[in-house]
N, C-alpha and C. Protein backbone atom coordinates (compact mmCIF):
# COMPACT_ATOMS: atom_id res chain seq x y z
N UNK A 1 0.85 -1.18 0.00
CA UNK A 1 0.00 0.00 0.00
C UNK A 1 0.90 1.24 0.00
N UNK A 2 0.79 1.88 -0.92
CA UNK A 2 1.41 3.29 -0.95
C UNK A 2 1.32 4.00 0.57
N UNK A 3 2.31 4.51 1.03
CA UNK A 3 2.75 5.45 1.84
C UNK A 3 1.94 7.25 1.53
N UNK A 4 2.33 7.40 0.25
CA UNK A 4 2.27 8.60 0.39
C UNK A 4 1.31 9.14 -1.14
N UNK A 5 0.30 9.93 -0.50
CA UNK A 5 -0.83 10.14 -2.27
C UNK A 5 -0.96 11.43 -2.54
N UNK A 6 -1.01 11.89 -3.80
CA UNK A 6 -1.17 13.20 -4.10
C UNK A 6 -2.51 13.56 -4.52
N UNK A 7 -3.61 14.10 -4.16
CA UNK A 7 -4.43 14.21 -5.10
C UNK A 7 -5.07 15.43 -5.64
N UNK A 8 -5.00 15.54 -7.05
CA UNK A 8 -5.13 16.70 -7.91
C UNK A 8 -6.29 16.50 -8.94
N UNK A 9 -7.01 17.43 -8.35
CA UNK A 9 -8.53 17.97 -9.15
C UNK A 9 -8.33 19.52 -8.78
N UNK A 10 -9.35 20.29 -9.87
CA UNK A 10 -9.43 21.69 -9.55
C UNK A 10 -10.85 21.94 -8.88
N UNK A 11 -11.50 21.05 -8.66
CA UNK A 11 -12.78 21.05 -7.70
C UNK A 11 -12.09 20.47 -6.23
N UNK A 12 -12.02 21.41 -5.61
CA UNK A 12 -11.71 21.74 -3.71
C UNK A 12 -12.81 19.87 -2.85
N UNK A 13 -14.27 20.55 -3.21
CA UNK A 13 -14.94 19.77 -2.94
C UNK A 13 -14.90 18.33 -3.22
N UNK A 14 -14.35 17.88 -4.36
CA UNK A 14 -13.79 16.90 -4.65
C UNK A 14 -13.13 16.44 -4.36
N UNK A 15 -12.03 17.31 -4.33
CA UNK A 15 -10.46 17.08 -3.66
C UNK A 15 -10.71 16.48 -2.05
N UNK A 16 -10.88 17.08 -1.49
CA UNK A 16 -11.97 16.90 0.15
C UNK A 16 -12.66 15.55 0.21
N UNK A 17 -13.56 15.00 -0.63
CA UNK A 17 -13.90 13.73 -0.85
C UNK A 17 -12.75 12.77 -0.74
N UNK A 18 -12.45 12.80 -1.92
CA UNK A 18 -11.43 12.06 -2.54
C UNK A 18 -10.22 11.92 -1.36
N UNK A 19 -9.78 12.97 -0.45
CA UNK A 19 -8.62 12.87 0.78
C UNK A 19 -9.43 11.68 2.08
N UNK A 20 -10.38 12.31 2.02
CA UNK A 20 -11.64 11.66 3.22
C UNK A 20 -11.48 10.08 2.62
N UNK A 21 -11.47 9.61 1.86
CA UNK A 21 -12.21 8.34 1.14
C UNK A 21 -10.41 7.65 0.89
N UNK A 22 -9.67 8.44 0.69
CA UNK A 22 -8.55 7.49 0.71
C UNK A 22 -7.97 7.43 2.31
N UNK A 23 -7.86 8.47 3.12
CA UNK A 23 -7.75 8.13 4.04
C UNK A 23 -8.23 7.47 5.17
N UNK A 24 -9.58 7.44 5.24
CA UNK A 24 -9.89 5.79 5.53
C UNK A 24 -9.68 5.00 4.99
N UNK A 25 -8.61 4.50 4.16
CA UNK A 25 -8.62 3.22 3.69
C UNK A 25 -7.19 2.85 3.71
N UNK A 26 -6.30 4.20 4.85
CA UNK A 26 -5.33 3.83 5.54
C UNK A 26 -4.03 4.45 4.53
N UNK A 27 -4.30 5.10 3.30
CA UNK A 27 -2.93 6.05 2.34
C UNK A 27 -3.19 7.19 3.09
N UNK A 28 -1.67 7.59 3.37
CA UNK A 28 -0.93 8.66 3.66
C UNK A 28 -1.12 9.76 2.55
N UNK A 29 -2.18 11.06 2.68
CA UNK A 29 -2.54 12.04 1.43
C UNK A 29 -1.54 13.08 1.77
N UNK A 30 -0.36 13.35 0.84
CA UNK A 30 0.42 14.10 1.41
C UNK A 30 0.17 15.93 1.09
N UNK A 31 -0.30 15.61 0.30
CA UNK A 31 -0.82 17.24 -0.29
C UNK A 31 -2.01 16.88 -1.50
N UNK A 32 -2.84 17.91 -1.66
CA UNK A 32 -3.58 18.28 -2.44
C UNK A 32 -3.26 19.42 -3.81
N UNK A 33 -3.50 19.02 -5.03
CA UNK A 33 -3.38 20.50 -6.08
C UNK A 33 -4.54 21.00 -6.46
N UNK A 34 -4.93 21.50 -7.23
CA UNK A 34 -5.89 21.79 -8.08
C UNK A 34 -5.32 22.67 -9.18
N UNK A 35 -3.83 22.23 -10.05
CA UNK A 35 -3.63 22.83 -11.09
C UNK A 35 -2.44 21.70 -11.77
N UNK A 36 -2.31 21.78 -12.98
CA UNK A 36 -1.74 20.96 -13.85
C UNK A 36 -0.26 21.40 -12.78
N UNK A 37 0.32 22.60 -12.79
CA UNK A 37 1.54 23.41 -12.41
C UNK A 37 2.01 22.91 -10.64
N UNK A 38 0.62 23.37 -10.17
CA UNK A 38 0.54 22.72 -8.85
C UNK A 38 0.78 21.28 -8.20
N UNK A 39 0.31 20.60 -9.29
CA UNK A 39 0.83 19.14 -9.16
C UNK A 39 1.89 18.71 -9.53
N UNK A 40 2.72 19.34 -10.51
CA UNK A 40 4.15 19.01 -10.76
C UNK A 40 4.94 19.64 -9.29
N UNK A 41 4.53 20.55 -9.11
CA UNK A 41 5.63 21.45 -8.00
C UNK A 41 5.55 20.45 -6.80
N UNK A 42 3.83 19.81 -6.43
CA UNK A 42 4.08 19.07 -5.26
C UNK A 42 4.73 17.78 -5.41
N UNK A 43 4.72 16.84 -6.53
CA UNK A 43 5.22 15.93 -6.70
C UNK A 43 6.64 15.72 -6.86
N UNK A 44 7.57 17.30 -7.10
CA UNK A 44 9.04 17.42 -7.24
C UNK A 44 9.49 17.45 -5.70
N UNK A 45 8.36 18.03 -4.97
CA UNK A 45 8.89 18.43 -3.19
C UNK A 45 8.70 17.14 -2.59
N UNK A 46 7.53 16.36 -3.08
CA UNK A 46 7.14 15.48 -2.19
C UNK A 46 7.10 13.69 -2.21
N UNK A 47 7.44 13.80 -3.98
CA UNK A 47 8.09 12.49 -4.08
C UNK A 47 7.25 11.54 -3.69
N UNK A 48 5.47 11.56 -4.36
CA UNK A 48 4.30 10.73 -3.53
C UNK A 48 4.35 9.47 -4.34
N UNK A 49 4.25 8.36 -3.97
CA UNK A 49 3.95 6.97 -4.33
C UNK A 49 2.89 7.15 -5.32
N UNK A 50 2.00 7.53 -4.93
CA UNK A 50 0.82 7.24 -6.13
C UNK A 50 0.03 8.61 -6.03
N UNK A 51 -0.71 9.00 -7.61
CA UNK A 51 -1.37 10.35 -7.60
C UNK A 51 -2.09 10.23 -7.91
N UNK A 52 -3.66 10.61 -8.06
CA UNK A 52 -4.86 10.54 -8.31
C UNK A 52 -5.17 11.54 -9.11
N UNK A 53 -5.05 11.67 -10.50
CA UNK A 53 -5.42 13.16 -11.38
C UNK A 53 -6.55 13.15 -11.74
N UNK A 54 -7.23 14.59 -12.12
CA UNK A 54 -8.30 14.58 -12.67
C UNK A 54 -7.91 15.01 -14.06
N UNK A 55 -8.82 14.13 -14.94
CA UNK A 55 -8.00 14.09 -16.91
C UNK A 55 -8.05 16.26 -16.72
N UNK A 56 -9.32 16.74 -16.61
CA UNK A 56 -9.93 17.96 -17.45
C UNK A 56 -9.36 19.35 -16.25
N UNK A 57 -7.89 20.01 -16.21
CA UNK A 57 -7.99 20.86 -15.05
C UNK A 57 -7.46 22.22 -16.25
N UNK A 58 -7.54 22.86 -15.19
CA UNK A 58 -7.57 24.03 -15.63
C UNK A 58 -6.31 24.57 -16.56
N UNK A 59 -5.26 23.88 -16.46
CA UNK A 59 -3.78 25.10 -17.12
C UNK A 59 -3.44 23.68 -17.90
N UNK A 60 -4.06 22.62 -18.20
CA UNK A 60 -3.44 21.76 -18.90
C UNK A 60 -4.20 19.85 -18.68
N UNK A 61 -3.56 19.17 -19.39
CA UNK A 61 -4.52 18.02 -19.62
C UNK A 61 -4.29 17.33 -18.71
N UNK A 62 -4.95 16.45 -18.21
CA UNK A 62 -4.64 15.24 -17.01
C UNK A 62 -4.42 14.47 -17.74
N UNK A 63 -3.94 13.91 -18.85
CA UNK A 63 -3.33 12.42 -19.48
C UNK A 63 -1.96 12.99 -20.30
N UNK A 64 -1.74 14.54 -20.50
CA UNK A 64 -0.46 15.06 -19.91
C UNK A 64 0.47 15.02 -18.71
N UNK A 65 -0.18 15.28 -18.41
CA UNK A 65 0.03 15.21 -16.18
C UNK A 65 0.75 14.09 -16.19
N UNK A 66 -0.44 13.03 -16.26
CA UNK A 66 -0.18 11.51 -16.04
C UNK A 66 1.20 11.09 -17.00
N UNK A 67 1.41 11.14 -18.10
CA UNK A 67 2.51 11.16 -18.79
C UNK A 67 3.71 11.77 -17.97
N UNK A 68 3.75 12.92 -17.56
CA UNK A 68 4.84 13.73 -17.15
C UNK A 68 5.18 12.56 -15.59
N UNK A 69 4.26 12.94 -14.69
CA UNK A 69 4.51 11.77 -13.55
C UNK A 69 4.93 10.83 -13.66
N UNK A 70 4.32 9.98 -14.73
CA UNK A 70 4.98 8.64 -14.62
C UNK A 70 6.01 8.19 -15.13
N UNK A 71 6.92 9.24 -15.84
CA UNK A 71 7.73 9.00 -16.53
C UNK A 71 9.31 9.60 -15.13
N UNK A 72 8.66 10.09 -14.25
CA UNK A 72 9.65 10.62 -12.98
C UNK A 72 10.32 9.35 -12.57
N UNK A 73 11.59 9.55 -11.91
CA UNK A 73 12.65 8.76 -11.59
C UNK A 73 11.93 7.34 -10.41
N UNK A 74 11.14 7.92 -9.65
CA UNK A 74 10.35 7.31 -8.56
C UNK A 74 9.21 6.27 -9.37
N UNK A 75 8.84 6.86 -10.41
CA UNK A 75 7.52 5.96 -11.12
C UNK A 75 6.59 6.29 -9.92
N UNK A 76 5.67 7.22 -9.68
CA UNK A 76 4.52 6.88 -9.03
C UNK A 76 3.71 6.30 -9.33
N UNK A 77 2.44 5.63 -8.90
CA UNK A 77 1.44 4.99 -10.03
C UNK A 77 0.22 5.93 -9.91
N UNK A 78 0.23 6.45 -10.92
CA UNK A 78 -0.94 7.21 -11.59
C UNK A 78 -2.16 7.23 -11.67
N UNK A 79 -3.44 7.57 -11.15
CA UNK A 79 -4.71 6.88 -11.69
C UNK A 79 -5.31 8.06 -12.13
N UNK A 80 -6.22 8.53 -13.21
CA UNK A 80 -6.57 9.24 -13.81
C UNK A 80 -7.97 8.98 -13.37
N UNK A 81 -9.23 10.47 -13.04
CA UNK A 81 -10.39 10.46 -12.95
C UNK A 81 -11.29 11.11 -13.45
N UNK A 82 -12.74 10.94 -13.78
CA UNK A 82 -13.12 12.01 -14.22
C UNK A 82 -14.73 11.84 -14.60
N UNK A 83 -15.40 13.11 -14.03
CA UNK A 83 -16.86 12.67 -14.32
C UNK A 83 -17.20 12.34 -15.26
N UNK A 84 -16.47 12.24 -16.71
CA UNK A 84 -16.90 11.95 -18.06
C UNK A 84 -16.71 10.06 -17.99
N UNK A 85 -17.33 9.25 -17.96
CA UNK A 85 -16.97 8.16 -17.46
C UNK A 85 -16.78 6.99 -19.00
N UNK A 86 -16.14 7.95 -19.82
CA UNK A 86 -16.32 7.48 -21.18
C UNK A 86 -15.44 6.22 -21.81
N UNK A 87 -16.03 4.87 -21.54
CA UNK A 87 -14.88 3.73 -21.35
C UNK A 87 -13.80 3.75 -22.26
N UNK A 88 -13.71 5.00 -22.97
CA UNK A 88 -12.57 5.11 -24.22
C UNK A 88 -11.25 5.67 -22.79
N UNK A 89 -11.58 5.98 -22.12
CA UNK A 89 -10.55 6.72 -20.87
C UNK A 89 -9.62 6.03 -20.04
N UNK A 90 -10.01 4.80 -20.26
CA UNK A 90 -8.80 3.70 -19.38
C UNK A 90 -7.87 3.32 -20.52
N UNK A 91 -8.23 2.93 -21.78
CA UNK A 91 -7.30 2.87 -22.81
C UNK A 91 -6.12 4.13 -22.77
N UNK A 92 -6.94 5.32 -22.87
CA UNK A 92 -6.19 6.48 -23.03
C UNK A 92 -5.42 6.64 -21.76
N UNK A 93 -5.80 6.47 -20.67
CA UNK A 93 -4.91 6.75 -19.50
C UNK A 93 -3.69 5.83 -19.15
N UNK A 94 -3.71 4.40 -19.91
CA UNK A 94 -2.45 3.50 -19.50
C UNK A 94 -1.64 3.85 -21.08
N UNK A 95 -2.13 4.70 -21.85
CA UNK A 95 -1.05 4.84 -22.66
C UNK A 95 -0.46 5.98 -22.59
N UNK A 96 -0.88 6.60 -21.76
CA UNK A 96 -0.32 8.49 -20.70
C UNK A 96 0.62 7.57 -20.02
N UNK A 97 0.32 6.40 -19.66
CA UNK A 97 1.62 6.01 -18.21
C UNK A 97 0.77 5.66 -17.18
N UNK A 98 -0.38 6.41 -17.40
CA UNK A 98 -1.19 5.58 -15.78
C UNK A 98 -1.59 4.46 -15.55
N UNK A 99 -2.05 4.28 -14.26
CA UNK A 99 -1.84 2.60 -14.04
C UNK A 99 -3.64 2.34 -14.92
N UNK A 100 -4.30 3.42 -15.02
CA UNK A 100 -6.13 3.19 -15.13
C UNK A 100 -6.27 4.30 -14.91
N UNK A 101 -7.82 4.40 -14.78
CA UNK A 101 -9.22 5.22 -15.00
C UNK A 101 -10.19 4.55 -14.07
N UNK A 102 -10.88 5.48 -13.28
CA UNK A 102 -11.74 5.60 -12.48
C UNK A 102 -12.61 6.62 -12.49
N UNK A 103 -13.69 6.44 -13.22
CA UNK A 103 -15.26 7.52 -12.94
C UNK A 103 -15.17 7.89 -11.55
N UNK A 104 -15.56 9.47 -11.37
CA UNK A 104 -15.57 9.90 -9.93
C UNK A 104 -16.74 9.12 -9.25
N UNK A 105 -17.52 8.92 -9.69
CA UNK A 105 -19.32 8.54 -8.85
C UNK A 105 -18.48 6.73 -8.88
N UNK A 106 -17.37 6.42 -9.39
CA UNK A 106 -17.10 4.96 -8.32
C UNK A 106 -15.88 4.95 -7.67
N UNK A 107 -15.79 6.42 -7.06
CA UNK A 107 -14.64 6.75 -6.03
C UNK A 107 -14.53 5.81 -5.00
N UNK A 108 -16.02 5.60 -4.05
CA UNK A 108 -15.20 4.75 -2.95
C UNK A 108 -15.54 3.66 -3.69
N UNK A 109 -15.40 2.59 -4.54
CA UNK A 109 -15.57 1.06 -5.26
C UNK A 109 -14.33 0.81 -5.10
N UNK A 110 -13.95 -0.51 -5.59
CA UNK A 110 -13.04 -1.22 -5.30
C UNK A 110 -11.57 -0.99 -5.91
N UNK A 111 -12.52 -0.54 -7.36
CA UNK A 111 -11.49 -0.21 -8.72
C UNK A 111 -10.18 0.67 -8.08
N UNK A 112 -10.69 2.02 -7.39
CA UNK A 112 -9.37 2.82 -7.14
C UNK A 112 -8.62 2.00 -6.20
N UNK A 113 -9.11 1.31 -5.68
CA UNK A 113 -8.19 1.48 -4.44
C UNK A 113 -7.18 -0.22 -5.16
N UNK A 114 -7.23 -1.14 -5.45
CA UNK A 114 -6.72 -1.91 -6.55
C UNK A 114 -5.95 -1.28 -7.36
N UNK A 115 -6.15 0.04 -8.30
CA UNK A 115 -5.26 0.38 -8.94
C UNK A 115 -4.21 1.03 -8.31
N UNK A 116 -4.41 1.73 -7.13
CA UNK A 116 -3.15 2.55 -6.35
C UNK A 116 -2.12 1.65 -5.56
N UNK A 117 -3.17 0.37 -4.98
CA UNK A 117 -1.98 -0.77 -4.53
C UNK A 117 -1.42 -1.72 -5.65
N UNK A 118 -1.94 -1.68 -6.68
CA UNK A 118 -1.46 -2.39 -7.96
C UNK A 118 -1.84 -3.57 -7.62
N UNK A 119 -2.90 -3.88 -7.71
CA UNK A 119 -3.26 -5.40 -7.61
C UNK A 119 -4.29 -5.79 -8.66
């Protein structure tokens, strides 16, 4: 189980969910972003095991993002999210580098939490 999670959406409220819902389930959330820029800066300081992006943010793409992350010296594992739950999005996200795709409305399901421990 990952130690340490980043998670980056530009919805606050989300973000807030998404910290609540992994941290009961025992990952260490080490910071929050809500910008393409913001998430590179925390992931250079903070060196997180696994990141939770949202594809659609504001200064740039989340299957950019996911590309840029996973290609870092550490390899975090990546999971890409997003209310558009369009099954073309897990294809597209493991060829960014991420481990998968997870629709927000099956945040707490089984799927994320499998893809962040890699099982």
């Amino acid at each position: 189980m990952p130690s340490s999670v980043l998670v980056v959406d530009d919805d606050a409220w989300f973000r807030r969910l998404a910290v609540r819902t992994l941290s009961s389930w025992g990952y260490g959330v080490v910071a929050e972003a809500g910008t393409f820029k913001e998430a590179v800066e925390r992931s250079a300081e903070l060196r997180p095991e696994a990141v939770l992006v949202d594809i659609g943010l504001p200064d740039g793409d989340g299957f950019a993002l996911a590309a840029e992350l996973s290609a870092l010296a550490w390899r975090p594992r990546v999971v890409l999210i997003s209310s558009d739950a369009d099954a073309a999005n897990g294809a597209a996200a493991r060829r960014a580098g991420a481990v998968g795709f997870v629709p927000k409305d099956e945040l707490p399901g089984t799927s994320l939490r499998r893809l962040i421990d890699g099982d």
